[in-house]
C-alpha atoms as a PDB file:
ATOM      1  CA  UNK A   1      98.128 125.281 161.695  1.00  0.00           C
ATOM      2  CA  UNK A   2      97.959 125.510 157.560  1.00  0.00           C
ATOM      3  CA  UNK A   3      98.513 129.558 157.870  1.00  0.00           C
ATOM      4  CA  UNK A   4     101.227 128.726 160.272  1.00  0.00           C
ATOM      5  CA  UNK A   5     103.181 126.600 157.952  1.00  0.00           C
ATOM      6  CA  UNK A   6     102.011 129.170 154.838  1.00  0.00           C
ATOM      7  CA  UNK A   7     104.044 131.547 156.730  1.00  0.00           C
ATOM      8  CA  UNK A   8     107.060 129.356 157.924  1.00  0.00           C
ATOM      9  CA  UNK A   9     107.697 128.891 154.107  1.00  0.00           C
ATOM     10  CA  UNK A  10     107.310 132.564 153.386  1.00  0.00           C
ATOM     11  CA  UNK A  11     103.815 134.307 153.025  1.00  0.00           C
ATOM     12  CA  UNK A  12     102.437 136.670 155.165  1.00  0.00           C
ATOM     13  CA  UNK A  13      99.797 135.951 157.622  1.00  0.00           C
ATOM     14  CA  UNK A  14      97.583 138.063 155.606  1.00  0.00           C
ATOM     15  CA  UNK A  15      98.554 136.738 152.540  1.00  0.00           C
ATOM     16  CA  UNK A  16      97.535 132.956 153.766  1.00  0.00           C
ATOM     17  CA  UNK A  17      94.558 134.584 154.920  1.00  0.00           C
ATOM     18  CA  UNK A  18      93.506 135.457 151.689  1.00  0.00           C
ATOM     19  CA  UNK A  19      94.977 132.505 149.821  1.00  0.00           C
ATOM     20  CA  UNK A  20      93.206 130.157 152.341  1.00  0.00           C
ATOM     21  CA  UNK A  21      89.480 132.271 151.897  1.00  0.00           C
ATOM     22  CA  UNK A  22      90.021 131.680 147.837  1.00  0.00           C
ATOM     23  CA  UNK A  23      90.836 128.343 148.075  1.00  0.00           C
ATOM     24  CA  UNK A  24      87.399 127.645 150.249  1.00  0.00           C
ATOM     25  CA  UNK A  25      84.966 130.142 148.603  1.00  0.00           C
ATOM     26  CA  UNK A  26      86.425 128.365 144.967  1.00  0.00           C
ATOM     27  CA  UNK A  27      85.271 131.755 143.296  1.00  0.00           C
ATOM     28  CA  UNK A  28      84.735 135.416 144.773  1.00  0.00           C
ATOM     29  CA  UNK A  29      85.003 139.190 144.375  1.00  0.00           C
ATOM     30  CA  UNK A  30      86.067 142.012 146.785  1.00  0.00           C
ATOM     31  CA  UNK A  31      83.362 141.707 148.597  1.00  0.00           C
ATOM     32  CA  UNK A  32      83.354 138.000 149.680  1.00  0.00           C
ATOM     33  CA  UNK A  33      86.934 138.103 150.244  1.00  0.00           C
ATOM     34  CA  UNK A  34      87.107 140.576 152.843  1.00  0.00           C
ATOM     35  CA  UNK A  35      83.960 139.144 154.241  1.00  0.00           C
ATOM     36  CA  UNK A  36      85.519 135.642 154.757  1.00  0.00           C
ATOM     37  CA  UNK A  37      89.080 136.737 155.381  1.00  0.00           C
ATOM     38  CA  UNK A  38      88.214 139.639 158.417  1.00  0.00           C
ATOM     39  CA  UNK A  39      91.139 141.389 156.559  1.00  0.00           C
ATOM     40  CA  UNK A  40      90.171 145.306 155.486  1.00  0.00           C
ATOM     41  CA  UNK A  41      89.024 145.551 151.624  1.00  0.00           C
ATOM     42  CA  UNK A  42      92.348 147.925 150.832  1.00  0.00           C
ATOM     43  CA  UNK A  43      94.548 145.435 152.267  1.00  0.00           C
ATOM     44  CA  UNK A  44      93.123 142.786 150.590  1.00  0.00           C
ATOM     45  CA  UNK A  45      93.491 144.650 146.831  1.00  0.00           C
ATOM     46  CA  UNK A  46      96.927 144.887 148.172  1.00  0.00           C
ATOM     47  CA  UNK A  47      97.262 140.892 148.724  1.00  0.00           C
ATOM     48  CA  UNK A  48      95.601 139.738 145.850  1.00  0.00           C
ATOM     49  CA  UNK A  49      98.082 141.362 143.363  1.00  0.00           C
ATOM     50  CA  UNK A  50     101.253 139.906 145.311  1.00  0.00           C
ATOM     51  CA  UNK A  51      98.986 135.894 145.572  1.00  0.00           C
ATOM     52  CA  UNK A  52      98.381 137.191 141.108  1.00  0.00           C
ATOM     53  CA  UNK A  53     102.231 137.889 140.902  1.00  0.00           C
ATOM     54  CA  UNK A  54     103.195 134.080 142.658  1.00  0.00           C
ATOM     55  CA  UNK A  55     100.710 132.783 140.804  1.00  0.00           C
ATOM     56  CA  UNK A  56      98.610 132.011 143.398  1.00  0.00           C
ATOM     57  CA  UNK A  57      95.710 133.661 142.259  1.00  0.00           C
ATOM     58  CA  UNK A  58      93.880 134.687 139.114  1.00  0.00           C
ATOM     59  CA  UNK A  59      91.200 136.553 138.510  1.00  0.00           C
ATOM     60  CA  UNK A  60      88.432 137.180 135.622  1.00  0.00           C
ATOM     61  CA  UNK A  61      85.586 139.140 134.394  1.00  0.00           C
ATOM     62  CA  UNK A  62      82.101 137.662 135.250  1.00  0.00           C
ATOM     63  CA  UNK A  63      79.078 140.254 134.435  1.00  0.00           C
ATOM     64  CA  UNK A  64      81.468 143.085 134.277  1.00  0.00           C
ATOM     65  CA  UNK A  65      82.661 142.195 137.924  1.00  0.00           C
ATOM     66  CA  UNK A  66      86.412 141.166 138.724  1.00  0.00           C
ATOM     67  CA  UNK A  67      86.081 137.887 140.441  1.00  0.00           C
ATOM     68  CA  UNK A  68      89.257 136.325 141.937  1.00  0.00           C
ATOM     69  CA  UNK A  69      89.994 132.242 141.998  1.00  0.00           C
ATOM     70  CA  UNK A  70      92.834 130.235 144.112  1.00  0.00           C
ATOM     71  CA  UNK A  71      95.456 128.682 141.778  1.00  0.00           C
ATOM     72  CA  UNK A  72      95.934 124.974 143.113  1.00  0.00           C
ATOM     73  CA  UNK A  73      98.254 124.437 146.509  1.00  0.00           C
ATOM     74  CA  UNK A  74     100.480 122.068 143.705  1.00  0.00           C
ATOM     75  CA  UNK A  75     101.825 125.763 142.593  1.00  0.00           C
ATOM     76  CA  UNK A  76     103.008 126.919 145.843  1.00  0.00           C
ATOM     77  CA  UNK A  77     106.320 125.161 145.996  1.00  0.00           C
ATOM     78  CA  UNK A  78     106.724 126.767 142.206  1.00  0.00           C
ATOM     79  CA  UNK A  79     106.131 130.227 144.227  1.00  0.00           C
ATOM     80  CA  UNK A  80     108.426 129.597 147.045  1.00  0.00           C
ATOM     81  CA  UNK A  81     110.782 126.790 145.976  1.00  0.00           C
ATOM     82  CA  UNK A  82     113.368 128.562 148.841  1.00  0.00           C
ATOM     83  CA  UNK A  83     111.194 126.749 151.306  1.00  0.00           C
ATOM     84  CA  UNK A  84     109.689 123.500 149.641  1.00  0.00           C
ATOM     85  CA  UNK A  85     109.802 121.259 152.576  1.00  0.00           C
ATOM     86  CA  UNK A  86     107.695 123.481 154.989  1.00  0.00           C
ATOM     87  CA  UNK A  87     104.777 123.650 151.866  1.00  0.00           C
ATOM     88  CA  UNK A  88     105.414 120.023 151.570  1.00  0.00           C
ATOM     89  CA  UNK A  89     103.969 119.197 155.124  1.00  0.00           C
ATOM     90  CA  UNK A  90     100.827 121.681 154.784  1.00  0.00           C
ATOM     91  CA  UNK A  91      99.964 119.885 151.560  1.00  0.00           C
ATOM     92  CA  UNK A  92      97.554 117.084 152.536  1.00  0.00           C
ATOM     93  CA  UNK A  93      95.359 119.334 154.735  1.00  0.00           C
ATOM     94  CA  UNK A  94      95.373 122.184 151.523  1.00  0.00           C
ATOM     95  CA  UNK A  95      94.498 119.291 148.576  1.00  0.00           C
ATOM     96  CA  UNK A  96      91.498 117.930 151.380  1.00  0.00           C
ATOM     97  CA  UNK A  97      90.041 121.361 150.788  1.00  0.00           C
ATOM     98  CA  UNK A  98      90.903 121.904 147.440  1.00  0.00           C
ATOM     99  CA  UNK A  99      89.262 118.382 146.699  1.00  0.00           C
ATOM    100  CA  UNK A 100      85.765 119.695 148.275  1.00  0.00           C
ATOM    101  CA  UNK A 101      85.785 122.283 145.086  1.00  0.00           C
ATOM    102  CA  UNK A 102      87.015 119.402 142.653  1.00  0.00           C
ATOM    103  CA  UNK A 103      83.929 117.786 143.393  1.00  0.00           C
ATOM    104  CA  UNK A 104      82.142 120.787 141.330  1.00  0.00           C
ATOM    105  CA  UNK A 105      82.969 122.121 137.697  1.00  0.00           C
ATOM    106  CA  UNK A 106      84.714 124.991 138.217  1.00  0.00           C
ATOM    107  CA  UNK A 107      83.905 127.858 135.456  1.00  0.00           C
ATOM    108  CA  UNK A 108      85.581 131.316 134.941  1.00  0.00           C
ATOM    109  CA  UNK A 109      83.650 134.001 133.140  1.00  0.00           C
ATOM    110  CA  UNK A 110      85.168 136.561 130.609  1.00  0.00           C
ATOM    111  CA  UNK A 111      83.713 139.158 128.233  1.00  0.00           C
ATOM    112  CA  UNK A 112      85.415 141.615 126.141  1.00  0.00           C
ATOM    113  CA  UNK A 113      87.890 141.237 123.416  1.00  0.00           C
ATOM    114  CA  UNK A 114      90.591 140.645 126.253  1.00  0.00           C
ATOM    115  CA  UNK A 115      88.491 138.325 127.645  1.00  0.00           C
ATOM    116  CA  UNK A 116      87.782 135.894 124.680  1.00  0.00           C
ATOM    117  CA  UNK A 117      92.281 136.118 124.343  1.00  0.00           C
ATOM    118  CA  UNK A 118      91.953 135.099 127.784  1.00  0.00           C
ATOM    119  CA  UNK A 119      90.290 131.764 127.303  1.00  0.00           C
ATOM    120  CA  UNK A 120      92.955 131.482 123.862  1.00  0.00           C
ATOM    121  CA  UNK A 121      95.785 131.702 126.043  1.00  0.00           C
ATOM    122  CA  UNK A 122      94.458 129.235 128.625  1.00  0.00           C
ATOM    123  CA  UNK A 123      95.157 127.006 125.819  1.00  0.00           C
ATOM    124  CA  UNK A 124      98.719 127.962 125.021  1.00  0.00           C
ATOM    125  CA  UNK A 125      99.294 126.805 128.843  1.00  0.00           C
ATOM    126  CA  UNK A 126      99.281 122.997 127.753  1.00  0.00           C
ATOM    127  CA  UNK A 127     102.271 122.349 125.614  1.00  0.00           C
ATOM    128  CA  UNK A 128     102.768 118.830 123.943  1.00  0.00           C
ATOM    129  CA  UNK A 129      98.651 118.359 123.828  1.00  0.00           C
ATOM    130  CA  UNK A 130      96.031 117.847 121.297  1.00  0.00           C
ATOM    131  CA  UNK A 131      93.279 120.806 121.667  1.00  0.00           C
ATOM    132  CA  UNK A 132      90.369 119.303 120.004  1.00  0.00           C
ATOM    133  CA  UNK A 133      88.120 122.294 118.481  1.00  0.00           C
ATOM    134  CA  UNK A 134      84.642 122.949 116.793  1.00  0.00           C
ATOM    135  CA  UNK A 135      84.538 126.682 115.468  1.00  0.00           C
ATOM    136  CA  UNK A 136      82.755 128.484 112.411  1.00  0.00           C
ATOM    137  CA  UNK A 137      84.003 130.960 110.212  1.00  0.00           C
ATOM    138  CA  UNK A 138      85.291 133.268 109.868  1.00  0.00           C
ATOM    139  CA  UNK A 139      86.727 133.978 113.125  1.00  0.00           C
ATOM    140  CA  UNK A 140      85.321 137.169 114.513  1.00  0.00           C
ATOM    141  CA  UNK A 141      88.581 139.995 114.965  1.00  0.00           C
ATOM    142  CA  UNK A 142      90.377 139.546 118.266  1.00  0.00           C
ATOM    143  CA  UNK A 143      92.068 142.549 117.383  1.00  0.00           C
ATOM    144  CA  UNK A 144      95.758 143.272 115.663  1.00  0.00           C
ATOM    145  CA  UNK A 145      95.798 139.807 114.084  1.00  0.00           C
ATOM    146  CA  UNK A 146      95.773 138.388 117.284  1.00  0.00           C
ATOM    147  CA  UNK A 147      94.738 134.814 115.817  1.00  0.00           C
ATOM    148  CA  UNK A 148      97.288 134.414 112.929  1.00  0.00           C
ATOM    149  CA  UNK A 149     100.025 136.511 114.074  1.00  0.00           C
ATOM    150  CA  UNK A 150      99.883 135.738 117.482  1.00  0.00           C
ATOM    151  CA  UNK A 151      98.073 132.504 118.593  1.00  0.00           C
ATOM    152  CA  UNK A 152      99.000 130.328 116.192  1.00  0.00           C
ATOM    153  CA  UNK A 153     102.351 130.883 115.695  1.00  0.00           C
ATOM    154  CA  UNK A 154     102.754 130.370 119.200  1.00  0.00           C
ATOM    155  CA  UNK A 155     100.935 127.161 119.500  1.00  0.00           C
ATOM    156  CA  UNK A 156     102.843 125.670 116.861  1.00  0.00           C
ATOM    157  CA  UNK A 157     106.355 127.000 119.108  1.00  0.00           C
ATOM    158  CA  UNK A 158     104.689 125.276 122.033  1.00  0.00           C
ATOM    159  CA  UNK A 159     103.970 121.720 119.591  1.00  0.00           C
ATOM    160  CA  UNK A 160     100.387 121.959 120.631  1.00  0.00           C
ATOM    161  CA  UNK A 161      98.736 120.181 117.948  1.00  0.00           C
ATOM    162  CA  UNK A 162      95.049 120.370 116.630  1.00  0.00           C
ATOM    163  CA  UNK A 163      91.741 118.614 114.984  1.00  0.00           C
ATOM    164  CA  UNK A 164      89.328 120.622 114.079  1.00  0.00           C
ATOM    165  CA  UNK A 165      85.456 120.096 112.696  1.00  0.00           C
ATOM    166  CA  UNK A 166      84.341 122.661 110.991  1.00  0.00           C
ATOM    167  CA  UNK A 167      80.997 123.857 108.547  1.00  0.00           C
ATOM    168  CA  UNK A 168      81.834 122.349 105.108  1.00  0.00           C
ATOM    169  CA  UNK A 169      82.049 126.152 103.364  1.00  0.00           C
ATOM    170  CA  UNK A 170      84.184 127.277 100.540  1.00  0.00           C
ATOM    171  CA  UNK A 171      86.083 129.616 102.896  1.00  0.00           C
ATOM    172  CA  UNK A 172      86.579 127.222 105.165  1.00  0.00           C
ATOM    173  CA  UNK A 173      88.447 124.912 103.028  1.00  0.00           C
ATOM    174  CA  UNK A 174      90.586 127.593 102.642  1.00  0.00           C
ATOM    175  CA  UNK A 175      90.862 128.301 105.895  1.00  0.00           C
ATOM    176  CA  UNK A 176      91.597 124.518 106.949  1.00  0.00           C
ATOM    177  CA  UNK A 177      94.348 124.492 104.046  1.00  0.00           C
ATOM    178  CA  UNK A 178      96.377 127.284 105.905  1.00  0.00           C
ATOM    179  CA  UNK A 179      95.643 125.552 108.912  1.00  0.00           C
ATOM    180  CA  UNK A 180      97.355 122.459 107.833  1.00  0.00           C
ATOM    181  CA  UNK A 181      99.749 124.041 106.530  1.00  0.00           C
ATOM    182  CA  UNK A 182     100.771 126.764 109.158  1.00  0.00           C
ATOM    183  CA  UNK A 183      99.228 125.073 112.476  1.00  0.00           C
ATOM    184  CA  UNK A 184      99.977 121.478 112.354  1.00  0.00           C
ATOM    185  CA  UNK A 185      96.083 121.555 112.468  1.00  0.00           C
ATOM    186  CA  UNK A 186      93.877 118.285 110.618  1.00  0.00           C
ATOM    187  CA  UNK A 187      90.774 119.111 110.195  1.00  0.00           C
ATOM    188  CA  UNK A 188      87.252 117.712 108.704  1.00  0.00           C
ATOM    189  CA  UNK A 189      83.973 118.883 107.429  1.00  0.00           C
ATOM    190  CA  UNK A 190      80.292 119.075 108.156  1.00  0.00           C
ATOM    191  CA  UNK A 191      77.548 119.723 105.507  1.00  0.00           C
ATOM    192  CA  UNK A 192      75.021 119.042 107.435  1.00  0.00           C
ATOM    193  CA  UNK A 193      72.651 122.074 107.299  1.00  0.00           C
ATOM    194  CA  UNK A 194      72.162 122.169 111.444  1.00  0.00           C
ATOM    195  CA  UNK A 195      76.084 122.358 111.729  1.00  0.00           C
ATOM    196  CA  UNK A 196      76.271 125.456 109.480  1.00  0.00           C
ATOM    197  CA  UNK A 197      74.310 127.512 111.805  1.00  0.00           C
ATOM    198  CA  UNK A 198      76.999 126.830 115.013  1.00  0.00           C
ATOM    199  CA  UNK A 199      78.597 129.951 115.685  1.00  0.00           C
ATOM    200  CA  UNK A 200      80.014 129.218 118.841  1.00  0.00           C
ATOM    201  CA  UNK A 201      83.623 128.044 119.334  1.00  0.00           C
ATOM    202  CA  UNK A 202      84.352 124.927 121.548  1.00  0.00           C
ATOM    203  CA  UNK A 203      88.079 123.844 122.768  1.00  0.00           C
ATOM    204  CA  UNK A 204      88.457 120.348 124.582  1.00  0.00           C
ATOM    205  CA  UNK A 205      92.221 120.760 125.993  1.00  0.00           C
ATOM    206  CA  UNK A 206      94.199 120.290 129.113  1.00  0.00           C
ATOM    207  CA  UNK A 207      93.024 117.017 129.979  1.00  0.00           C
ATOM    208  CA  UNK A 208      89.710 118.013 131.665  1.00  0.00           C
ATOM    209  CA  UNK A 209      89.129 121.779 130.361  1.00  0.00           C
ATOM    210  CA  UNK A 210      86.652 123.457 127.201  1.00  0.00           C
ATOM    211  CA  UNK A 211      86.831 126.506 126.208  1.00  0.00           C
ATOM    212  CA  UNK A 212      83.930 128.225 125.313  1.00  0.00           C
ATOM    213  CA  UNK A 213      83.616 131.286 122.896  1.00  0.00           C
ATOM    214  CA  UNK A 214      80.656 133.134 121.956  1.00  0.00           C
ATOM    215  CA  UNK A 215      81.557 135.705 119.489  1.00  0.00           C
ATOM    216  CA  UNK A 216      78.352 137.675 119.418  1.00  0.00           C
ATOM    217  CA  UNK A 217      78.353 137.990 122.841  1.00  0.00           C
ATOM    218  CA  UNK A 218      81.813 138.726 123.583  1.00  0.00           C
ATOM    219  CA  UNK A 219      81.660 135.980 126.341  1.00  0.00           C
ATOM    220  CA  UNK A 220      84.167 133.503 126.715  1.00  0.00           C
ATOM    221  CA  UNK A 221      84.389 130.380 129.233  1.00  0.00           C
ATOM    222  CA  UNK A 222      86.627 127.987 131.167  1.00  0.00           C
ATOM    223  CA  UNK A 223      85.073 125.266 132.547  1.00  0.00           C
ATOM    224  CA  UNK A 224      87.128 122.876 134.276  1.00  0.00           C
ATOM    225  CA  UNK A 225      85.450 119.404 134.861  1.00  0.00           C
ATOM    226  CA  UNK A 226      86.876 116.252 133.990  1.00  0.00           C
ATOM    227  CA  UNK A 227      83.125 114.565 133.018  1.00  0.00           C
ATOM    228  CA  UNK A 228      81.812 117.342 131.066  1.00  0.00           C
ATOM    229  CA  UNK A 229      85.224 117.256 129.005  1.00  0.00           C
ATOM    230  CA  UNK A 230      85.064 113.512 128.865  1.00  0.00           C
ATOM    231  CA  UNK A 231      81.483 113.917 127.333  1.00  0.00           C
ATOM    232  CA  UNK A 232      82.096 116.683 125.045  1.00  0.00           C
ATOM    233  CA  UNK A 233      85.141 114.626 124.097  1.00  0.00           C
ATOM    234  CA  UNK A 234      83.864 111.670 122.862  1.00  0.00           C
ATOM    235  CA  UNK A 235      81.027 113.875 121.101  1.00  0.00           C
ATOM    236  CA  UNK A 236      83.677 115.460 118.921  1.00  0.00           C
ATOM    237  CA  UNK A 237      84.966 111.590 118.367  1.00  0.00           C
ATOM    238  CA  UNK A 238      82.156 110.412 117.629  1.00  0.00           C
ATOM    239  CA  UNK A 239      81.464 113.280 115.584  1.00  0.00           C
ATOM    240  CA  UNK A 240      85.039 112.907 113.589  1.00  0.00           C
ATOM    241  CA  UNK A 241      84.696 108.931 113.304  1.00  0.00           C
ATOM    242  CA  UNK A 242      81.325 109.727 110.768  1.00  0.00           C
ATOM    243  CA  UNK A 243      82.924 112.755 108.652  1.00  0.00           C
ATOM    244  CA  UNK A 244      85.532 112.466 106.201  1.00  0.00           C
END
């Protein structure tokens, strides 16, 4: 009945397929797709870039594999506004199975220099929000000033706002100077000697979403989970209450 009313508002019976087999698998490749779809693997390369184009799928990089993810069933009326009512009626049936994969954090994998941009630009996706951050320095290149001609600028267009806790470093209060003064960005300082040695980036934003970066690695990570970004919240809180 859900594909039916997927296609009365305008997808293709193969393209609810598909959308229905990534919304119930959560996360999957090629492989998995076709597998739980019965649709050939061409067809369903095919399908996957037209769900990516309606934003109705994403995909990422997880061990040097593309795996694909189902955007929620809150974006479809977005995608197909021409037919909002018909959507409208499948809803409650497509949220009871999205809810089954709200039950579990749901992580996306990137690696590569377009990867770690990837998990920066999740970011950018939240305008009017506080992104709460704990980084070292100095930031590892991102390529063609990608941080300071790029990012910030843009987060400061989108009035995304930011603390920060950093390693108490002479670079760094020179870093957190242009911060303040270019990136509507407060930040405070850590000497303790553990802290100095963290040279991984964390992001608390969205609501219920961290970003993870691990610059050595060139691995990046979305996890969305409301608890675990409850608990890393109130770490960094508790974290910014003691520091001056």
């Amino acid at each position: 009945m859900v594909i039916q009313q997927l296609q009365d508002a305008g997808l293709t019976k193969k393209e609810a397929q598909i959308y229905l087999a990534l919304l119930e698998l959560g996360e999957a490749n090629i492989a998995q797709i076709t597998k739980k779809s019965g649709i050939k693997r061409s067809t369903v390369y095919e399908m996957l870039d037209i769900l990516k184009k309606m934003g109705l799928a994403s995909q990422g990089r997880l061990k040097k594999r593309t795996v694909f993810y189902a955007e929620s069933p809150k974006k479809i009326p977005e995608a197909l506004d021409a037919k909002k009512r018909a959507i409208e009626e499948a809803m409650p049936e497509l949220l009871s199975m999205m809810n089954l994969l709200d039950k579990k954090p749901k992580i996306k994998y990137f690696d590569g220099i377009a990867g770690l941009r990837e998990v920066f630009e999740d970011t950018l996706r939240y305008p009017d929000q506080e992104i709460l951050t704990l980084f070292p320095y100095p930031y590892i290149n991102l390529g063609e000033d990608y941080f300071q001609g790029h990012y910030l600028p843009e987060r400061v267009k989108r009035k995304i706002w930011s603390r920060a806790i950093i390693p108490d470093t002479p670079e760094n209060r020179v870093f957190a100077k242009y911060l303040q003064e270019n990136a509507i960005t407060t930040t405070r300082f850590s000497s303790d000697a553990a802290f100095k040695l963290f040279d991984i980036e964390i992001k608390i934003y969205g609501g219920n979403k961290l970003g993870i970066i691990s610059y050595k690695e060139d691995l990046g990570l979305i996890i969305e989970s409301t608890k675990v970004s409850e608990g890393l919240r109130a770490i960094f809180e508790t974290m910014w209450n003691l520091l001056k």
